[in-house]
PDB file of N, CA and C in Angstrom:
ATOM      1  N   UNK A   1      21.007  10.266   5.615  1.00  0.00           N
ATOM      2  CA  UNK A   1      20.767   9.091   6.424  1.00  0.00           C
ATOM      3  C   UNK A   1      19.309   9.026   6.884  1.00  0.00           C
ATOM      4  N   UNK A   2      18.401  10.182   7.358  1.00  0.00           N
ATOM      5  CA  UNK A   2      17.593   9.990   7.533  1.00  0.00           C
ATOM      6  C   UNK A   2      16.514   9.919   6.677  1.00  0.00           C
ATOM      7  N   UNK A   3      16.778  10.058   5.689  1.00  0.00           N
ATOM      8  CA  UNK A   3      15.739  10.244   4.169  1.00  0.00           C
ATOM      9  C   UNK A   3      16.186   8.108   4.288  1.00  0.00           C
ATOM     10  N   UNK A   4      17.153   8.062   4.019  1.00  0.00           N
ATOM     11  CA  UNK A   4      17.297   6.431   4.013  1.00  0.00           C
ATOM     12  C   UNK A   4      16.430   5.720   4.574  1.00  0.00           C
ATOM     13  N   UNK A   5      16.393   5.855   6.042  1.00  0.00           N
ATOM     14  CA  UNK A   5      15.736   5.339   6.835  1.00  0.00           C
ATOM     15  C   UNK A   5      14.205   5.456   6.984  1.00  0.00           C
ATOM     16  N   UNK A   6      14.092   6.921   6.169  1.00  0.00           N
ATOM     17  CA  UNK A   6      12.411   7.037   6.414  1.00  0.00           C
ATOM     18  C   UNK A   6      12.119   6.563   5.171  1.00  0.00           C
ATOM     19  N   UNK A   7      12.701   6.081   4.384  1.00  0.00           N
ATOM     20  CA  UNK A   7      12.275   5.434   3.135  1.00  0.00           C
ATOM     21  C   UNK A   7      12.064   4.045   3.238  1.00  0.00           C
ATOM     22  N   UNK A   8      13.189   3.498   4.269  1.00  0.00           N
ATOM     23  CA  UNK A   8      13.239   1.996   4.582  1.00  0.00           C
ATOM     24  C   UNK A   8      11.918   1.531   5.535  1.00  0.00           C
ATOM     25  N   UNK A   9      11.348   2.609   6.157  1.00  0.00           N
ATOM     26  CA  UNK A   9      10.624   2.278   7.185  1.00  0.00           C
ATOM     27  C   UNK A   9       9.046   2.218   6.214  1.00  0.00           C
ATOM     28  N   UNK A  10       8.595   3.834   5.449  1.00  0.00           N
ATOM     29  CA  UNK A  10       7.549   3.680   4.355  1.00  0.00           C
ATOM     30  C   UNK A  10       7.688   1.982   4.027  1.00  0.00           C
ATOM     31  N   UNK A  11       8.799   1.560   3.245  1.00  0.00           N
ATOM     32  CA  UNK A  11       8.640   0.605   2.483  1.00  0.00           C
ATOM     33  C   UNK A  11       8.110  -0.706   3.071  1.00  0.00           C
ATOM     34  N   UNK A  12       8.880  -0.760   4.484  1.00  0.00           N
ATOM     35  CA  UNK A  12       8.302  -2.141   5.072  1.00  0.00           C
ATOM     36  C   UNK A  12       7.094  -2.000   5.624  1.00  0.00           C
ATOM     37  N   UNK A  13       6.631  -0.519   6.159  1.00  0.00           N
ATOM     38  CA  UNK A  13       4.551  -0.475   6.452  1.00  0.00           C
ATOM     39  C   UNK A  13       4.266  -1.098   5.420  1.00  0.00           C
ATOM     40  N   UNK A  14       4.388  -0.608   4.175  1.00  0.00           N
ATOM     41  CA  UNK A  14       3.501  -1.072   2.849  1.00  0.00           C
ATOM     42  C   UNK A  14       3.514  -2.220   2.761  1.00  0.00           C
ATOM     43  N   UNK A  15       4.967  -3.080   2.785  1.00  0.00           N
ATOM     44  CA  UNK A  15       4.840  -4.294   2.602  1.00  0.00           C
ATOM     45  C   UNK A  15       4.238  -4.982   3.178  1.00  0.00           C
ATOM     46  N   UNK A  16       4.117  -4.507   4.946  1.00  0.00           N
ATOM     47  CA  UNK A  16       2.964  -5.438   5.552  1.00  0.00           C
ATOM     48  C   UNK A  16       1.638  -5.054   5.565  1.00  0.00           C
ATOM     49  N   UNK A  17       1.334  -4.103   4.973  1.00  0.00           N
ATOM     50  CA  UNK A  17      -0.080  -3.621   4.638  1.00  0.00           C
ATOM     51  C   UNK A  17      -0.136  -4.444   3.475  1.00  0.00           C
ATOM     52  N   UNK A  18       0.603  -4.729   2.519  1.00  0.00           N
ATOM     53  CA  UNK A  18       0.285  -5.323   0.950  1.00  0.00           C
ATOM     54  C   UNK A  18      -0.168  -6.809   1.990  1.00  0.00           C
ATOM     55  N   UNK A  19       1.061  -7.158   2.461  1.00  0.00           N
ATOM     56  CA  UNK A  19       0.810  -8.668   3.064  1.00  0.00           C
ATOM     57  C   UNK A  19      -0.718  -8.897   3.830  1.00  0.00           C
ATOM     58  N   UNK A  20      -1.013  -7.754   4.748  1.00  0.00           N
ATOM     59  CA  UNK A  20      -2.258  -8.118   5.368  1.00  0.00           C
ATOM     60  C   UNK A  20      -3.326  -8.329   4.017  1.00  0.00           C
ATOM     61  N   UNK A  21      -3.284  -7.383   3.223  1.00  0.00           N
ATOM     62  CA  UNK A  21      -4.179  -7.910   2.260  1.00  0.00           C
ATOM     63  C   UNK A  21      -4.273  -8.980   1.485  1.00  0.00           C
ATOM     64  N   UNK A  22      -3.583  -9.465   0.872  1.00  0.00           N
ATOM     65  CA  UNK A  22      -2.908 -10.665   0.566  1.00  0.00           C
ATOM     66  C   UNK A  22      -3.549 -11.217   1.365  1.00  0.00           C
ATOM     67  N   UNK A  23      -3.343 -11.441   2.999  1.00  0.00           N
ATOM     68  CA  UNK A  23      -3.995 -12.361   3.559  1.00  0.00           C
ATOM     69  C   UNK A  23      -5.370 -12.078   4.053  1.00  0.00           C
ATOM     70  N   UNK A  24      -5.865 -11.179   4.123  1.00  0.00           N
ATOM     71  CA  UNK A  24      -7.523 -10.897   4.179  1.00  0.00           C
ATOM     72  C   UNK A  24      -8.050 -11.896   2.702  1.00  0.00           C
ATOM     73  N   UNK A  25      -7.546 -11.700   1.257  1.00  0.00           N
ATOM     74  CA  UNK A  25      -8.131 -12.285   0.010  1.00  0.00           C
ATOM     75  C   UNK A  25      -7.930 -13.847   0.496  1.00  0.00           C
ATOM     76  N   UNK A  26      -6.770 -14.025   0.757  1.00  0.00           N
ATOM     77  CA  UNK A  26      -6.781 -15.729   0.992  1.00  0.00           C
ATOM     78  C   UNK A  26      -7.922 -16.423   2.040  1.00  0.00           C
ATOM     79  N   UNK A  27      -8.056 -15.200   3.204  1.00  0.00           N
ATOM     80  CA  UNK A  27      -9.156 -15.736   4.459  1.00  0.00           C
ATOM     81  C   UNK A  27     -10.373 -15.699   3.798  1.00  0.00           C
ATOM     82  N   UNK A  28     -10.684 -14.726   3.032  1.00  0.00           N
ATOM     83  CA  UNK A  28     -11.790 -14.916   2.541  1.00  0.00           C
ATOM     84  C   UNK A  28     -12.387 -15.839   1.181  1.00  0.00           C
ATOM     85  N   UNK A  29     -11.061 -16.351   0.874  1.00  0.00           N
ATOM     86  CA  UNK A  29     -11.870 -17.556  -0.161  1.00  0.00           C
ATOM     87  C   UNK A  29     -11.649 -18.569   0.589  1.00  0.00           C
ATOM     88  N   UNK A  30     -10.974 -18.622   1.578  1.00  0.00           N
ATOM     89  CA  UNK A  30     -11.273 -20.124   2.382  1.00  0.00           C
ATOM     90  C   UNK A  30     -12.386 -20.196   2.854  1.00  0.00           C
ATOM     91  N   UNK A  31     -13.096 -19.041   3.698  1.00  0.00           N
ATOM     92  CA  UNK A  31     -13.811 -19.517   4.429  1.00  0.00           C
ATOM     93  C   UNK A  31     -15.382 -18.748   4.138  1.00  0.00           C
ATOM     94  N   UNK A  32     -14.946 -17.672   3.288  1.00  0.00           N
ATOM     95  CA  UNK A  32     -16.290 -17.102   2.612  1.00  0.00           C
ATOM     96  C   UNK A  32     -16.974 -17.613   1.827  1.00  0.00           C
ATOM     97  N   UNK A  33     -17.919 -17.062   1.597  1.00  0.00           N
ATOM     98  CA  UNK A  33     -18.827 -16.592  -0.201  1.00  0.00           C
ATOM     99  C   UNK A  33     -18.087 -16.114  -1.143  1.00  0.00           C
ATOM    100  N   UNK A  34     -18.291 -16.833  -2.210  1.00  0.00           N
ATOM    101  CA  UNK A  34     -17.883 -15.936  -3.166  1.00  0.00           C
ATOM    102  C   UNK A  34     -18.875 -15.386  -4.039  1.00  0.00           C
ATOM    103  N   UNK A  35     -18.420 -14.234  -4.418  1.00  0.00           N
ATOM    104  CA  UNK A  35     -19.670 -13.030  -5.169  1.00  0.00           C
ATOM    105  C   UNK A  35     -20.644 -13.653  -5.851  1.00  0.00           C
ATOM    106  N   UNK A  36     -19.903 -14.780  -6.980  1.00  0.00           N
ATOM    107  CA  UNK A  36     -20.949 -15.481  -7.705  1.00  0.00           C
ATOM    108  C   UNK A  36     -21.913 -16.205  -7.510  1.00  0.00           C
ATOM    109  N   UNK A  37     -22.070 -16.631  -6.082  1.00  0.00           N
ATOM    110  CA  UNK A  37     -22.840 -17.354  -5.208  1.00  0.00           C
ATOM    111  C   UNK A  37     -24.003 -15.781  -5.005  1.00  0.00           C
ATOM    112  N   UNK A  38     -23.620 -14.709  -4.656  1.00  0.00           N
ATOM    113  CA  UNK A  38     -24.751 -14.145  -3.815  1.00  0.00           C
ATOM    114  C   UNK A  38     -24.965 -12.815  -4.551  1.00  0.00           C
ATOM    115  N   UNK A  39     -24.053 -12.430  -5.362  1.00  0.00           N
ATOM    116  CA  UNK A  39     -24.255 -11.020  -6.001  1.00  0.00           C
ATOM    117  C   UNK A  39     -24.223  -9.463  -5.672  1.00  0.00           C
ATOM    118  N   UNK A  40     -23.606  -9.786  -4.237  1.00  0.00           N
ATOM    119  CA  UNK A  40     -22.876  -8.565  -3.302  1.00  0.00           C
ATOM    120  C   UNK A  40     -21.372  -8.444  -3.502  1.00  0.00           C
ATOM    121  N   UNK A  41     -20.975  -7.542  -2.977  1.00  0.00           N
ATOM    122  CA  UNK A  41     -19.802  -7.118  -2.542  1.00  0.00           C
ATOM    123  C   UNK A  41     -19.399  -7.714  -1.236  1.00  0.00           C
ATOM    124  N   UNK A  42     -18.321  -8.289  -1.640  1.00  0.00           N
ATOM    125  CA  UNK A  42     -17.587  -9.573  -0.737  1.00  0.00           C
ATOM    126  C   UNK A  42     -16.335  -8.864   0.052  1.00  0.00           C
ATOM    127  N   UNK A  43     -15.986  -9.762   1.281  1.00  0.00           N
ATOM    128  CA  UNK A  43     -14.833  -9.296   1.781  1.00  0.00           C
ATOM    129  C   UNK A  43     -13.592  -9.373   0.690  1.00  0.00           C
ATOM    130  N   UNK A  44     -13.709 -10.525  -0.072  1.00  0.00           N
ATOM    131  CA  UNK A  44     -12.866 -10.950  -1.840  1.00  0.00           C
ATOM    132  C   UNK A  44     -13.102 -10.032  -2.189  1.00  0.00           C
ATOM    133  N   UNK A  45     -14.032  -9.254  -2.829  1.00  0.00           N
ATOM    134  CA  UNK A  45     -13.744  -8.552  -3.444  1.00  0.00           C
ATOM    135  C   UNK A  45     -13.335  -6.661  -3.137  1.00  0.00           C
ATOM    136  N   UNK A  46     -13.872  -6.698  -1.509  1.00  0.00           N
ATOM    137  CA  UNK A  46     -12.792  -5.858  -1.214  1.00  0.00           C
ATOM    138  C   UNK A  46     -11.388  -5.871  -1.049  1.00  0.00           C
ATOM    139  N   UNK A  47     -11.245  -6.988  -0.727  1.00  0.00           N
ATOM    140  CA  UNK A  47      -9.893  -6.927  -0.702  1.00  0.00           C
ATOM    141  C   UNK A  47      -8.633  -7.099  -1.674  1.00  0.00           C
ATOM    142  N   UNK A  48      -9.566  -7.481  -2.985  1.00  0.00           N
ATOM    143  CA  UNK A  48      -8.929  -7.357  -4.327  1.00  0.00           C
ATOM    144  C   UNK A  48      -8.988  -5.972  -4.934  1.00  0.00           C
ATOM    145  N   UNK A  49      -9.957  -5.160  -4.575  1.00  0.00           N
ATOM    146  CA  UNK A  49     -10.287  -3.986  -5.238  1.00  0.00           C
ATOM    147  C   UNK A  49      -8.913  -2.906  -4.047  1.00  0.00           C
ATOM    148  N   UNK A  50      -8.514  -3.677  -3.052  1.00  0.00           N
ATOM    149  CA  UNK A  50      -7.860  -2.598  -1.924  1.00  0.00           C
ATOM    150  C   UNK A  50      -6.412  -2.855  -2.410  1.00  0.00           C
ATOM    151  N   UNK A  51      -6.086  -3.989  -3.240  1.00  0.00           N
ATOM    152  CA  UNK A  51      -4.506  -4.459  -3.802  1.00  0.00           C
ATOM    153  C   UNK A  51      -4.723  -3.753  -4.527  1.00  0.00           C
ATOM    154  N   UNK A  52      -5.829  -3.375  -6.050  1.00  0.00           N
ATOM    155  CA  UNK A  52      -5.480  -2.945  -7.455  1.00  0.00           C
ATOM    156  C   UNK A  52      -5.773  -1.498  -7.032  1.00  0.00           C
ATOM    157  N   UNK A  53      -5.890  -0.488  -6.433  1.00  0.00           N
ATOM    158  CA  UNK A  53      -5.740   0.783  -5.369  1.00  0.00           C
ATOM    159  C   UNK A  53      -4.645   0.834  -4.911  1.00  0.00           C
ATOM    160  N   UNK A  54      -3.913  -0.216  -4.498  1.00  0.00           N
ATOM    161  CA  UNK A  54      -2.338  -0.124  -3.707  1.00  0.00           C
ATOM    162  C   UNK A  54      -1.481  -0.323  -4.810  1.00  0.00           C
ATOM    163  N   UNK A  55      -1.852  -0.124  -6.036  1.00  0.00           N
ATOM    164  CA  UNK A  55      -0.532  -0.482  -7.103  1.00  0.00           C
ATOM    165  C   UNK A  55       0.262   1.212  -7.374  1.00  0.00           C
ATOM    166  N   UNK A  56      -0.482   1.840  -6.989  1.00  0.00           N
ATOM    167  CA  UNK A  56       0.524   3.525  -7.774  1.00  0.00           C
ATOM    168  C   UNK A  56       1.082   3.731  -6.423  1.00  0.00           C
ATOM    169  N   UNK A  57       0.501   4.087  -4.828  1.00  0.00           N
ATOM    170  CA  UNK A  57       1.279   4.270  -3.804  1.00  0.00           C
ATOM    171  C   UNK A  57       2.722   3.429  -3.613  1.00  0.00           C
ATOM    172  N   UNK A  58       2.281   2.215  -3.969  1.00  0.00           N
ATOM    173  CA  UNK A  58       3.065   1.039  -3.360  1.00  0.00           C
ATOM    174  C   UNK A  58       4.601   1.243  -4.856  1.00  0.00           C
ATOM    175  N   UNK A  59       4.101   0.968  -6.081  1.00  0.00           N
ATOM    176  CA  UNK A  59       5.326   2.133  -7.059  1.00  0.00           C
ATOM    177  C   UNK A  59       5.687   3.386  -6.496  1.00  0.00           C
ATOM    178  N   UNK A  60       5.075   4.277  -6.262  1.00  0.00           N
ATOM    179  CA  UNK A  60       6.015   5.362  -5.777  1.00  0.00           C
ATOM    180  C   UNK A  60       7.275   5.179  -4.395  1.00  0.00           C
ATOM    181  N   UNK A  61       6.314   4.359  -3.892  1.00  0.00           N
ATOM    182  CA  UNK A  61       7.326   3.887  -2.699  1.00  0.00           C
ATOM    183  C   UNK A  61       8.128   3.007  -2.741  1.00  0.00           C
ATOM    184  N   UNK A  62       8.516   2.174  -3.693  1.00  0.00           N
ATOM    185  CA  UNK A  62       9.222   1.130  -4.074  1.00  0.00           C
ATOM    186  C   UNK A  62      10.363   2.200  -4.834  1.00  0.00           C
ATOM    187  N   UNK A  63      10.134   3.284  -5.809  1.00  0.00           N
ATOM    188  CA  UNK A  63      10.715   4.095  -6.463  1.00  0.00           C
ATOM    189  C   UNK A  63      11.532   4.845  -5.632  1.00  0.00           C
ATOM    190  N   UNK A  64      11.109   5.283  -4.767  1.00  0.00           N
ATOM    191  CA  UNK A  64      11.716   6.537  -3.550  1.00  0.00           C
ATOM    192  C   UNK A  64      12.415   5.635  -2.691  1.00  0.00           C
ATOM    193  N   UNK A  65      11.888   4.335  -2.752  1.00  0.00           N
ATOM    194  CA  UNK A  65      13.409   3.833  -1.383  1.00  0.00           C
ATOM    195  C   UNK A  65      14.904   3.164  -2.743  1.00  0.00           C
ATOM    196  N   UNK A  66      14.081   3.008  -3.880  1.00  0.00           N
ATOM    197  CA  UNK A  66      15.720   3.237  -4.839  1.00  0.00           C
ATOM    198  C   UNK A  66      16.690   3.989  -5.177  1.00  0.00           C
ATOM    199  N   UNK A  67      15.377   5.540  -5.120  1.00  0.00           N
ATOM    200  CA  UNK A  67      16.243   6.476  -4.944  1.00  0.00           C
ATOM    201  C   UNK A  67      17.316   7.001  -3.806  1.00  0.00           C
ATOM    202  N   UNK A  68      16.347   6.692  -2.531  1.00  0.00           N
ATOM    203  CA  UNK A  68      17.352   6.932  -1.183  1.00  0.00           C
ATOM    204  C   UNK A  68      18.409   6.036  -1.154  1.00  0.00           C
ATOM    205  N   UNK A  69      18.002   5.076  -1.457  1.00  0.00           N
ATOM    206  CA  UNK A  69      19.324   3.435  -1.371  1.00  0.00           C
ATOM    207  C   UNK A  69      20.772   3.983  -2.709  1.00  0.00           C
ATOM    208  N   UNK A  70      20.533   4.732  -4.071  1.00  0.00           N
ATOM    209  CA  UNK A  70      21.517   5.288  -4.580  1.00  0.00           C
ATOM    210  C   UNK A  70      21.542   3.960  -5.403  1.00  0.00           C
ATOM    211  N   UNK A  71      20.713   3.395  -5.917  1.00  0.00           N
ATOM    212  CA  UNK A  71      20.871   2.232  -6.479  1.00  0.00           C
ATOM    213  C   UNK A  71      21.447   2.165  -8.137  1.00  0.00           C
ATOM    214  N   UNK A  72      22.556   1.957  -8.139  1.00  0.00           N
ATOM    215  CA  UNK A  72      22.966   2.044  -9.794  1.00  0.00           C
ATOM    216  C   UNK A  72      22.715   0.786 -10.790  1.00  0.00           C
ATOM    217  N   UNK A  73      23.691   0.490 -11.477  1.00  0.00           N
ATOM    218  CA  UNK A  73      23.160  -0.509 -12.537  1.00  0.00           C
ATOM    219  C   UNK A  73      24.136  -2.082 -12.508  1.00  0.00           C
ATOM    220  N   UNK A  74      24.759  -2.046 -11.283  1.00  0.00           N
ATOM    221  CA  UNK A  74      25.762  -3.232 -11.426  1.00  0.00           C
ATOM    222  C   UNK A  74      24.554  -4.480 -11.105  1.00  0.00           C
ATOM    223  N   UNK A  75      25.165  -5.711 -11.287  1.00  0.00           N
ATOM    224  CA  UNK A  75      23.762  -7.213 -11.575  1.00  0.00           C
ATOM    225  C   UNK A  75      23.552  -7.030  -9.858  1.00  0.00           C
ATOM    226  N   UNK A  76      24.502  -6.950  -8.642  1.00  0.00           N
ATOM    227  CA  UNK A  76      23.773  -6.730  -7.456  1.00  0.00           C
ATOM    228  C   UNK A  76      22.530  -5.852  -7.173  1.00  0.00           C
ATOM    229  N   UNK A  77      22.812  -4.782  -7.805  1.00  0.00           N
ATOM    230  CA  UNK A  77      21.956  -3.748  -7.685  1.00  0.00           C
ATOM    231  C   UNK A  77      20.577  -3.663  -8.351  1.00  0.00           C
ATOM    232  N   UNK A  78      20.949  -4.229  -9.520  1.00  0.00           N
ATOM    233  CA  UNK A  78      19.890  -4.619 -10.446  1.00  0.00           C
ATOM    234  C   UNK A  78      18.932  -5.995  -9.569  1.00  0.00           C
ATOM    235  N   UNK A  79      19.355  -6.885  -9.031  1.00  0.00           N
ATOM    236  CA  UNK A  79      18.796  -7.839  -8.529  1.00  0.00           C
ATOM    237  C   UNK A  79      17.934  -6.956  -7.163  1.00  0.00           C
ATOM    238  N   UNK A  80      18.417  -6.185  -6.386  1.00  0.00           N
ATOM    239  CA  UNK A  80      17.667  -5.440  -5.205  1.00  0.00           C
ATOM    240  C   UNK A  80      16.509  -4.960  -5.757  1.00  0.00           C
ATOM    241  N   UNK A  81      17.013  -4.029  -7.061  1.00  0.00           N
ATOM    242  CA  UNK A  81      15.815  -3.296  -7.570  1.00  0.00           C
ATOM    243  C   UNK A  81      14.745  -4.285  -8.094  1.00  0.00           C
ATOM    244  N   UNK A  82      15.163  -5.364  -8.333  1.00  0.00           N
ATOM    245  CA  UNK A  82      13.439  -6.623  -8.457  1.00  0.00           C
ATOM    246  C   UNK A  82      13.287  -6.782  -7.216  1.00  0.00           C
ATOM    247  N   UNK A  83      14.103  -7.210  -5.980  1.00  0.00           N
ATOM    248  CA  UNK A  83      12.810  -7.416  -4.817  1.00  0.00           C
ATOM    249  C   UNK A  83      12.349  -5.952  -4.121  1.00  0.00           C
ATOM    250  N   UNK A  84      12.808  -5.045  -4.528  1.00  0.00           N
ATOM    251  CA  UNK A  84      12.380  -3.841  -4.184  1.00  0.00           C
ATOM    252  C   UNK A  84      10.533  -3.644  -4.440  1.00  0.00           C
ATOM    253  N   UNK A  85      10.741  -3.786  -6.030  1.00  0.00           N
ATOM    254  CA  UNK A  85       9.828  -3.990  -6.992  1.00  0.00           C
ATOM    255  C   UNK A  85       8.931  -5.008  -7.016  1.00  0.00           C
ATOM    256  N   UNK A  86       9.194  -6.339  -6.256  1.00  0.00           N
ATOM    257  CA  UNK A  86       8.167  -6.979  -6.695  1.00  0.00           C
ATOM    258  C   UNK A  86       6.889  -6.934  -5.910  1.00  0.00           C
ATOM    259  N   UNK A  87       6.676  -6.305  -4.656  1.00  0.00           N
ATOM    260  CA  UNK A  87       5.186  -6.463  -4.342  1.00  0.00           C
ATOM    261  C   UNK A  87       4.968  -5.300  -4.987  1.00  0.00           C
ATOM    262  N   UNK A  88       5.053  -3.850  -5.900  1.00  0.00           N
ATOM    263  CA  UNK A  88       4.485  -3.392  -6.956  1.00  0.00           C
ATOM    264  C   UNK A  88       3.911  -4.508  -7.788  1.00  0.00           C
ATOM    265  N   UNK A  89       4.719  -5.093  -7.993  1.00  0.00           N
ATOM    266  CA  UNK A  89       4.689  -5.744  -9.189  1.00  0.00           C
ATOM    267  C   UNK A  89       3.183  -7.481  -8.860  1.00  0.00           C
ATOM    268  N   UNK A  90       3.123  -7.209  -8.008  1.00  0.00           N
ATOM    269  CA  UNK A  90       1.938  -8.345  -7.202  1.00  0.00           C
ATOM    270  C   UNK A  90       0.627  -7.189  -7.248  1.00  0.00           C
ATOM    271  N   UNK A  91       0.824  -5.736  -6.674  1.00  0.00           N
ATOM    272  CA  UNK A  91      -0.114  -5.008  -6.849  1.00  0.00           C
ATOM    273  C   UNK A  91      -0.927  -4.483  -8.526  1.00  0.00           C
ATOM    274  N   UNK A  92       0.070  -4.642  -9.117  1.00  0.00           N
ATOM    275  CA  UNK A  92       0.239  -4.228 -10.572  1.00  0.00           C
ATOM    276  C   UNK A  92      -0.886  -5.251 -11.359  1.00  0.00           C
ATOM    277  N   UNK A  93      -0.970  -7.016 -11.031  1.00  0.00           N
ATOM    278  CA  UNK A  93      -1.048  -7.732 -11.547  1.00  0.00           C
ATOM    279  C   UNK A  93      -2.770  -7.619 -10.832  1.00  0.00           C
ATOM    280  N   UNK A  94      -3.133  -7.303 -10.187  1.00  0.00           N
ATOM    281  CA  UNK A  94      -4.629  -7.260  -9.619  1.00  0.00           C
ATOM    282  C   UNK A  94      -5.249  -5.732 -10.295  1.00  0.00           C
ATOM    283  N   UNK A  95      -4.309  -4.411 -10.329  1.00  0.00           N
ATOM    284  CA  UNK A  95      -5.016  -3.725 -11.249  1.00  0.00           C
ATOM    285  C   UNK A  95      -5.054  -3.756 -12.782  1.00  0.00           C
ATOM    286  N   UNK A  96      -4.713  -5.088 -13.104  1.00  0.00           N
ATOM    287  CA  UNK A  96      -4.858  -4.982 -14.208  1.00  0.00           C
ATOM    288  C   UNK A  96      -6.002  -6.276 -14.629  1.00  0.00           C
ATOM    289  N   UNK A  97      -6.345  -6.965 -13.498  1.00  0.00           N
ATOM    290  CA  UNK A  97      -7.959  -7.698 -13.435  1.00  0.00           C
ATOM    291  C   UNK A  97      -8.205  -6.808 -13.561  1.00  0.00           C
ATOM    292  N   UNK A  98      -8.550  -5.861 -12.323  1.00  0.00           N
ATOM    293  CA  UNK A  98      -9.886  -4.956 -12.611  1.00  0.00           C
ATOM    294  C   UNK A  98      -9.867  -3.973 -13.449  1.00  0.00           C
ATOM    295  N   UNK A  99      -8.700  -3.993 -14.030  1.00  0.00           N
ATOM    296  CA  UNK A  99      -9.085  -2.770 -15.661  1.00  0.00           C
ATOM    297  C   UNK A  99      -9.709  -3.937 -16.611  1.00  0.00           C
ATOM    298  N   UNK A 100      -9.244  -5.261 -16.680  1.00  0.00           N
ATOM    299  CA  UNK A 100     -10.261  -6.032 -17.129  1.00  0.00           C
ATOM    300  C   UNK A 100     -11.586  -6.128 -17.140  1.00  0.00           C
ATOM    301  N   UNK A 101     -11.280  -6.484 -16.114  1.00  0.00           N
ATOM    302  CA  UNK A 101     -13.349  -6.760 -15.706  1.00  0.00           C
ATOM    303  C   UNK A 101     -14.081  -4.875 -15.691  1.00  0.00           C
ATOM    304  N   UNK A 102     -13.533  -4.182 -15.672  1.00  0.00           N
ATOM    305  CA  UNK A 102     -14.376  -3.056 -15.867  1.00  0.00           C
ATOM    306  C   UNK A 102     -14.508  -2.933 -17.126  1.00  0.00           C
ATOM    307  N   UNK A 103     -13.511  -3.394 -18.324  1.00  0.00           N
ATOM    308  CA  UNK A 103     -13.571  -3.132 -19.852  1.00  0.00           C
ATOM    309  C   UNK A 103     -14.481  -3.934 -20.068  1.00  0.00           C
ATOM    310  N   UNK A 104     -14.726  -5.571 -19.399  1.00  0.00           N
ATOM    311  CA  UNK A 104     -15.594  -6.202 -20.008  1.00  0.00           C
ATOM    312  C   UNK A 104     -17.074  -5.678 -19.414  1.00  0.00           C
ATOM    313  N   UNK A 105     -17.411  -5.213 -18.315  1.00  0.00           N
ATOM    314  CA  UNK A 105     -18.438  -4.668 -18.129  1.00  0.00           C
ATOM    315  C   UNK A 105     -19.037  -3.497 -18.785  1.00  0.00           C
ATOM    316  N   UNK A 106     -17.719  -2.537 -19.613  1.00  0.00           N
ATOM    317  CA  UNK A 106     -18.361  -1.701 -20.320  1.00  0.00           C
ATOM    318  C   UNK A 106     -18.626  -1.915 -21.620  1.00  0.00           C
ATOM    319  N   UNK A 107     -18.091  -3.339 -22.252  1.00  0.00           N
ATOM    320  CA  UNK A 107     -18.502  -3.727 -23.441  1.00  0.00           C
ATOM    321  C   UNK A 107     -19.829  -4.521 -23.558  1.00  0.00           C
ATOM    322  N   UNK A 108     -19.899  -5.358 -22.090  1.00  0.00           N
ATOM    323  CA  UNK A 108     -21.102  -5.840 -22.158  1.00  0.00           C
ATOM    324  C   UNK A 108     -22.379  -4.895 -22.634  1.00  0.00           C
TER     325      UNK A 108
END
């Protein structure tokens, strides 16, 4: 029970740590610079570089509260394990810009 709970609790910090970031990237293209304008390092682009960094913690912890939850393979269970999964799966999609843009910078 208590492995449950300390799994349930990990999972929802992260989620609102994923969320604050999420919303730091949105504050800052509303109301910032963007890089291409000035050629620094932006609050954007910290805060995109701090999601594609949160993609392996934020999987392991999405992984470990499936495991504590005992989650098997019936379509209920299967449906938990996607919203379990999906802010991995939001983190996942920003490190794989920046494995982009670093491939294209090393081909340049």
């Amino acid at each position: 029970m208590k492995k449950k709970k300390a799994a349930i609790t990990v999972y929802i910090v992260a989620v609102i740590c994923l969320l604050g970031l999420i919303g730091l990237l949105v504050y800052s293209r509303v109301s910032g610079r963007s890089s291409e304008e000035t050629m620094n390092f932006t609050l954007e682009d910290a805060a995109t570089l701090a999601l594609a960094v949160f993609t392996i913690p934020m999987w392991i912890i999405s992984l470990l509260l499936m495991k504590a939850l005992r989650l098997r393979g019936t379509l209920h269970e299967r449906q938990n394990k996607l919203l379990i999964s999906l802010p991995a799966v939001v983190c996942t999609g920003f490190f794989i810009f920046y494995v982009i843009v670093l491939i294209m910078m090393a081909v340049r």
